[in-house]
N, C-alpha and C. Protein backbone atom coordinates (compact mmCIF):
# COMPACT_ATOMS: atom_id res chain seq x y z
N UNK A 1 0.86 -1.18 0.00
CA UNK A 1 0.00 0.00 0.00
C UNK A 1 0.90 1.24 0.00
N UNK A 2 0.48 2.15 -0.79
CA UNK A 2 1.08 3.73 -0.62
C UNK A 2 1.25 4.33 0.46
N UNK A 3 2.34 5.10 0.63
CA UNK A 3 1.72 5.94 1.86
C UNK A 3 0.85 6.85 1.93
N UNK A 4 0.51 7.62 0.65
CA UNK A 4 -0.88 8.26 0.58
C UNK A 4 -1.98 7.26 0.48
N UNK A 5 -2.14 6.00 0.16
CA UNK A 5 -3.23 5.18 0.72
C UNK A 5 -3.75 5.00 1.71
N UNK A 6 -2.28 4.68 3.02
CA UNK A 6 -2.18 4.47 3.89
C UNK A 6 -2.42 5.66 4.97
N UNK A 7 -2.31 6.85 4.57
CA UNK A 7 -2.36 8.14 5.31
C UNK A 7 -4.52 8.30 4.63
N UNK A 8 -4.67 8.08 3.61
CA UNK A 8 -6.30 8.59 3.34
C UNK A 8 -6.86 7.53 3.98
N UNK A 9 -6.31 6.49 3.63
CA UNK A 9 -7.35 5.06 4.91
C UNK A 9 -7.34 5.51 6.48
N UNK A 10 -6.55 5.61 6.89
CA UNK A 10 -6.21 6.32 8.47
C UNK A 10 -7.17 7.47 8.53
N UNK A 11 -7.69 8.27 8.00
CA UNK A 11 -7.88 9.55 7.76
C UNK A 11 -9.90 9.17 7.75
N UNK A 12 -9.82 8.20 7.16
CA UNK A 12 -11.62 7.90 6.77
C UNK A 12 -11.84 7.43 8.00
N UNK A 13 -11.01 6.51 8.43
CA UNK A 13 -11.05 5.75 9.76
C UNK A 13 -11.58 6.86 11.00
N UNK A 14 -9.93 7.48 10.84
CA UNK A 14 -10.76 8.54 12.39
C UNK A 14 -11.77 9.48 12.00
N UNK A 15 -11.91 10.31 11.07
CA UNK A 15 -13.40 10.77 10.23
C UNK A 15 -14.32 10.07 10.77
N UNK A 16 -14.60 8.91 10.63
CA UNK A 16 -15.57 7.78 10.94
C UNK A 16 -15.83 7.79 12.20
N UNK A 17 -14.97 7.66 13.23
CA UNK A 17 -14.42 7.85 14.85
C UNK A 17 -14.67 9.18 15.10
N UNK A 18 -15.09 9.79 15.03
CA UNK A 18 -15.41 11.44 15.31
C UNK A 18 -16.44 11.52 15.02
N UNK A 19 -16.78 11.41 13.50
CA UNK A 19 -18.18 11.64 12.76
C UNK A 19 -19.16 11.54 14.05
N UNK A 20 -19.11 9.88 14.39
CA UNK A 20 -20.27 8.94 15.66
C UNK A 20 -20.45 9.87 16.74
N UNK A 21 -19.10 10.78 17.14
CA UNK A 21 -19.51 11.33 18.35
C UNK A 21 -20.18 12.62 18.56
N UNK A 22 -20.12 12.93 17.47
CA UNK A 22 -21.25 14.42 16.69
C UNK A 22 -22.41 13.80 16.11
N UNK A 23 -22.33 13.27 15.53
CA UNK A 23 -23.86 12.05 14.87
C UNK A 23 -25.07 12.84 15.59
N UNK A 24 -25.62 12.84 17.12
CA UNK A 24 -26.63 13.52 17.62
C UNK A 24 -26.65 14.81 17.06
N UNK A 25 -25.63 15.50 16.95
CA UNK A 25 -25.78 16.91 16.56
C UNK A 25 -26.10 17.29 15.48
N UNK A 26 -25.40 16.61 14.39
CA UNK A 26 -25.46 16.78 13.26
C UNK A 26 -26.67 16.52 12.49
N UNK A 27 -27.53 15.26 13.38
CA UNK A 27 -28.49 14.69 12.54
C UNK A 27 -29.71 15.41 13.29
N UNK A 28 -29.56 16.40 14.36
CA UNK A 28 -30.33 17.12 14.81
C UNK A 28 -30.62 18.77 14.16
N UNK A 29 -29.12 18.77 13.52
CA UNK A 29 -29.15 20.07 13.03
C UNK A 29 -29.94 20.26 11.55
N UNK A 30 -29.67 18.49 11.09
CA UNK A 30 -30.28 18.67 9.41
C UNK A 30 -32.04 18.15 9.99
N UNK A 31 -32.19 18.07 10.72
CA UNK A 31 -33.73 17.79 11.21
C UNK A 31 -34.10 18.95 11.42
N UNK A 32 -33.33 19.90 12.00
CA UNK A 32 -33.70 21.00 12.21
C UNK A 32 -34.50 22.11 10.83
N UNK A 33 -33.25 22.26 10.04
CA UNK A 33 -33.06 23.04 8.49
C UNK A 33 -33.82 21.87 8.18
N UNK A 34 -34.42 20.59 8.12
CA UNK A 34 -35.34 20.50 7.46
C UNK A 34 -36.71 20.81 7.26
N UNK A 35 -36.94 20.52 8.59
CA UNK A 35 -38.50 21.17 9.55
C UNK A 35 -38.74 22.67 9.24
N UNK A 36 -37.61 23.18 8.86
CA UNK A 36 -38.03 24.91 9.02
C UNK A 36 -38.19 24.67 7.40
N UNK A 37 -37.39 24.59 6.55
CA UNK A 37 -37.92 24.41 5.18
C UNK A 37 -39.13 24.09 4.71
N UNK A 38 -39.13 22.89 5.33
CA UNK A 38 -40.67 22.87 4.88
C UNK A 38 -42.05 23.83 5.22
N UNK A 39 -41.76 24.34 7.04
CA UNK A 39 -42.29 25.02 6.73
C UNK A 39 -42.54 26.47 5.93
N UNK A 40 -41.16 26.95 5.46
CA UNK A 40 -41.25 27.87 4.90
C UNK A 40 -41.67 27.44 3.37
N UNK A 41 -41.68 26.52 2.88
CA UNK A 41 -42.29 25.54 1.64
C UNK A 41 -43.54 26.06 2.11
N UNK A 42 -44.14 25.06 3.06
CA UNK A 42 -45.91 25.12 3.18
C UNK A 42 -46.51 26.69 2.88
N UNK A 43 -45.65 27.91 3.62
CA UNK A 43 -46.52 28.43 4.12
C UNK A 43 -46.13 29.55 2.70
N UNK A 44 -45.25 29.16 1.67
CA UNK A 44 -44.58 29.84 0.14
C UNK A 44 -45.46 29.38 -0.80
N UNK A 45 -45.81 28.14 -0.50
CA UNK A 45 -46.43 27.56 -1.50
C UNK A 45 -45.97 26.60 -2.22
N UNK A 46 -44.64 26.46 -1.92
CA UNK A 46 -43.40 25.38 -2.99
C UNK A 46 -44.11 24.15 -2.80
N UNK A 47 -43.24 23.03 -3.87
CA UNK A 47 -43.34 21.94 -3.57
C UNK A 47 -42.69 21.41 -2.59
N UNK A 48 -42.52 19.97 -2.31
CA UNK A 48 -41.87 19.15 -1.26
C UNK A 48 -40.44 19.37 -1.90
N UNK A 49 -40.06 19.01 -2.69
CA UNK A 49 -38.99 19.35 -3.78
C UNK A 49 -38.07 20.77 -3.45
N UNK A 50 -39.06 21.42 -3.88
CA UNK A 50 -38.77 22.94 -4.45
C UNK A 50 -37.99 23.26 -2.71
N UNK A 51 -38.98 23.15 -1.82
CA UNK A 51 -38.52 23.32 -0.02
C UNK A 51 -37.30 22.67 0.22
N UNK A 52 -37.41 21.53 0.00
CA UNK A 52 -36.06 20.92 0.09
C UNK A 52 -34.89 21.30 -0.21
N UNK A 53 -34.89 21.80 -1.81
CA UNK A 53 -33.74 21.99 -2.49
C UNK A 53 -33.41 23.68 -1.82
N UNK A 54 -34.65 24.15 -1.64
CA UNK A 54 -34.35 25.80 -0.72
C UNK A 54 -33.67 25.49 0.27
N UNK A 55 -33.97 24.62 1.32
CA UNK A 55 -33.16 24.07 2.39
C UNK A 55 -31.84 23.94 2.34
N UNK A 56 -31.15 23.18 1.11
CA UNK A 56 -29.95 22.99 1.05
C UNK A 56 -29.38 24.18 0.62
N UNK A 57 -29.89 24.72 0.18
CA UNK A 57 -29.14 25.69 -0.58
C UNK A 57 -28.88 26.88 -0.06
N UNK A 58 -29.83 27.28 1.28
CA UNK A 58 -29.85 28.51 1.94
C UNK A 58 -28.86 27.69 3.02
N UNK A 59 -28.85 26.63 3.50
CA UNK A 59 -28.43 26.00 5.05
C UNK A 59 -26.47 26.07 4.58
N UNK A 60 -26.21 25.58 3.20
CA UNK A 60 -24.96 25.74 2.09
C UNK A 60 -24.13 27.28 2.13
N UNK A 61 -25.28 27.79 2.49
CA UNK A 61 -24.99 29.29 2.25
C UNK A 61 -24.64 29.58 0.44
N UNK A 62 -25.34 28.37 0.04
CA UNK A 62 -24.67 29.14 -2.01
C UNK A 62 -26.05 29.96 -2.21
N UNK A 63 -27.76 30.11 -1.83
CA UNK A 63 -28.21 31.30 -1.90
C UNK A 63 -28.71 31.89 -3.39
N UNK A 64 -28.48 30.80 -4.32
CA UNK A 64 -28.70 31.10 -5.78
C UNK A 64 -29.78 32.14 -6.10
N UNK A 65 -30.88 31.95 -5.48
CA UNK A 65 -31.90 33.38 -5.59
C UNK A 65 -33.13 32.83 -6.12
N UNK A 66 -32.68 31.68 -6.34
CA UNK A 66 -34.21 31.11 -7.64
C UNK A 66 -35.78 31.47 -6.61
N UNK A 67 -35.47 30.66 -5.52
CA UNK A 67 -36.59 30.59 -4.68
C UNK A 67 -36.41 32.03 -3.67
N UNK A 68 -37.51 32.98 -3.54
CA UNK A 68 -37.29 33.57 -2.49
C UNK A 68 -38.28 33.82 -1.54
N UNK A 69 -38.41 33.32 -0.30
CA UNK A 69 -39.22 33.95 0.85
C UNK A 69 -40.02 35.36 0.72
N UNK A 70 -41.06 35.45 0.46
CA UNK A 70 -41.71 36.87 0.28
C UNK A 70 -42.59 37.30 1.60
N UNK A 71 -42.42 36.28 2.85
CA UNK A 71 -43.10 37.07 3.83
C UNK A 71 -41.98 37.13 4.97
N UNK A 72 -42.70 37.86 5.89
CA UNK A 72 -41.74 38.11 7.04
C UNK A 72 -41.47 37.08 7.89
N UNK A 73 -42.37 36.05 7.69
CA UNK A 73 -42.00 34.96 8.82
C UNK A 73 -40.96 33.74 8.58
N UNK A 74 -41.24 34.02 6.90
CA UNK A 74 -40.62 32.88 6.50
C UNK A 74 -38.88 32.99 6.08
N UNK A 75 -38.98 34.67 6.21
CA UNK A 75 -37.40 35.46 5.70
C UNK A 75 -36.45 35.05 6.71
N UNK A 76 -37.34 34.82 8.22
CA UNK A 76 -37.04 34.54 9.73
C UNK A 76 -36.00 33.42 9.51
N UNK A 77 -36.80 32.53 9.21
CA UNK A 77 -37.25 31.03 9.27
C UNK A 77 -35.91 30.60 8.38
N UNK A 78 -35.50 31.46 7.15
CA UNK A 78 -34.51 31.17 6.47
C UNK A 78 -33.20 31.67 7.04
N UNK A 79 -32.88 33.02 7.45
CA UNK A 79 -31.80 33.27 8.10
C UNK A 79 -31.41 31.83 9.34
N UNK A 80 -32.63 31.50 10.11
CA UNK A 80 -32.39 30.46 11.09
C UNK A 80 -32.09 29.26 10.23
N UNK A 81 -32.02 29.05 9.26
CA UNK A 81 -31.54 27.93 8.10
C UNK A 81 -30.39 28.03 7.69
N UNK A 82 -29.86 29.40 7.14
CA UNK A 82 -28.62 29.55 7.11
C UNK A 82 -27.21 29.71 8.22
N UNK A 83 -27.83 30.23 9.41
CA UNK A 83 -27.20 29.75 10.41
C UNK A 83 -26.96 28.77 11.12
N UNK A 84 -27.83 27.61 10.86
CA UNK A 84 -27.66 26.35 11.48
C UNK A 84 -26.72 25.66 10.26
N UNK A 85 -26.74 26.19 9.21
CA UNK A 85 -26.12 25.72 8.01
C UNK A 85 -24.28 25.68 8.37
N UNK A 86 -24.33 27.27 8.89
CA UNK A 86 -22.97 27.66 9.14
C UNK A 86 -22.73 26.72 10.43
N UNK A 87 -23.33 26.41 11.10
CA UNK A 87 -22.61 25.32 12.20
C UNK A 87 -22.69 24.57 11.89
N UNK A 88 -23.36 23.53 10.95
CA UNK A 88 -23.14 22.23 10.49
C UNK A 88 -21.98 21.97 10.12
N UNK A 89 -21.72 23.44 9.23
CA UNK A 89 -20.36 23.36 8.19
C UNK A 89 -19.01 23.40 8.96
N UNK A 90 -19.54 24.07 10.35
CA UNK A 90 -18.29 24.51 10.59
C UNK A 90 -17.88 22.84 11.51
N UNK A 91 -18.88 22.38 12.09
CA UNK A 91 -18.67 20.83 12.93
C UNK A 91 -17.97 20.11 11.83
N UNK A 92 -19.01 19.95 10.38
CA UNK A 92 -17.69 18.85 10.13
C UNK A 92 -16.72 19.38 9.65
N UNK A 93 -16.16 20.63 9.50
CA UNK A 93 -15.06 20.70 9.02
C UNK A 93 -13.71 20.66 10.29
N UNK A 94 -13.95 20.87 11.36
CA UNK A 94 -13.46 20.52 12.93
C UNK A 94 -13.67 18.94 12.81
N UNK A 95 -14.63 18.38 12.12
CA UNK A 95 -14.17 16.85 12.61
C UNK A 95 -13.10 16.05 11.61
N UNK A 96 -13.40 17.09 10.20
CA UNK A 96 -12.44 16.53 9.26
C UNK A 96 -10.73 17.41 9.76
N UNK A 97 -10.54 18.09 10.44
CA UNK A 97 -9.34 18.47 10.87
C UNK A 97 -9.04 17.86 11.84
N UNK A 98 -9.95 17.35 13.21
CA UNK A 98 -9.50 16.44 13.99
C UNK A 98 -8.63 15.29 13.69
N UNK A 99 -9.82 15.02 12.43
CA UNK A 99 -9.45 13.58 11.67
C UNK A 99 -8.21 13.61 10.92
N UNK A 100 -7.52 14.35 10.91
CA UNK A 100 -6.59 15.08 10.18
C UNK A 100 -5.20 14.85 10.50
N UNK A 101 -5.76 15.22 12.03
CA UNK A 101 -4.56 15.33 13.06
C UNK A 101 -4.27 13.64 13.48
N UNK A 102 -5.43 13.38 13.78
CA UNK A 102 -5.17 11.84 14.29
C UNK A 102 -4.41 10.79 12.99
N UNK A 103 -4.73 10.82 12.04
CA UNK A 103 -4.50 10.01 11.01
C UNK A 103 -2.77 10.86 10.61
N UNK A 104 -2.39 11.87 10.94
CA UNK A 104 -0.93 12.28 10.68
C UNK A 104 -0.21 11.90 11.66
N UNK A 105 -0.62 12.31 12.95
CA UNK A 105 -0.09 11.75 14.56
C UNK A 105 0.02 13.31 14.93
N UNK A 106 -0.33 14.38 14.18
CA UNK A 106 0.11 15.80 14.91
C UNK A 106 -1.25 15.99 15.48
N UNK A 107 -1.16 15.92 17.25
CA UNK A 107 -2.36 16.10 17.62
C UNK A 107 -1.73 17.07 18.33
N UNK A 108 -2.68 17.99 18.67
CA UNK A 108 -2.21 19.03 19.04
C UNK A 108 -2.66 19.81 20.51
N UNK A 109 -2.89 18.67 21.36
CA UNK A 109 -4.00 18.69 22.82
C UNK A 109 -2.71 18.41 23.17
C-alpha cells in the first residue's frame, strides 16, 4: 500500500471515529433546516422538492436566488436555516481536521 493510501485510509477511519460522536448533533441540526424548510415551503407555497432543495441551498450558504421567501415569517425562518447551516459546516469541518490530526499523529491537545 502507498503511503498516501495508507495516510487517506487512516484519515476515513478517524473521520468515521469522530463523525459517531457528533452524529446527535449533526443529525439534529439537518432535522432541524429541514422542519423549518418545509415550513417555509408550506406556508410559500413550494413543492416538497422545491422546499427541500431551498433548504440545502440557503443552510450551504450558495443562496442562488431562484426561490425567495416573500413574507416576514418565513425570511425569519430562512436566516435560522442559514445559520444552522454555518454550524453544520463549521462541525464537520473541525471533525475533518480532527481527523486530520489523528490520522498524521500531529495532535495538538
Amino acid at each position: 500500500m502507498t503511503p498516501s493510501a495508507k495516510l487517506r485510509r487512516q484519515f476515513f477511519a478517524a473521520f468515521w471515529v469522530e463523525f459517531r460522536v457528533v452524529w446527535p448533533i449533526v443529525s439534529g441540526l439537518v432535522c432541524a433546516q429541514l422542519l423549518l424548510g418545509m415550513m417555509v415551503g408550506y406556508l410559500e407555497g413550494w413543492s416538497m422538492g422545491d422546499a427541500t432543495y431551498f433548504t440545502f441551498v440557503t443552510g450551504l450558504t450558495i443562496g442562488y436566488g431562484d426561490l425567495v421567501p416573500a413574507r416576514l415569517g418565513t425570511r425569519l425562518m430562512s436566516v435560522v436555516i442559514g445559520l444552522s447551516g454555518i454550524l453544520l459546516t463549521g462541525l464537520i469541518a473541525a471533525v475533518g481536521v480532527r481527523a486530520l490530526q489523528e490520522a498524521t499523529g500531529r495532535d495538538t491537545r
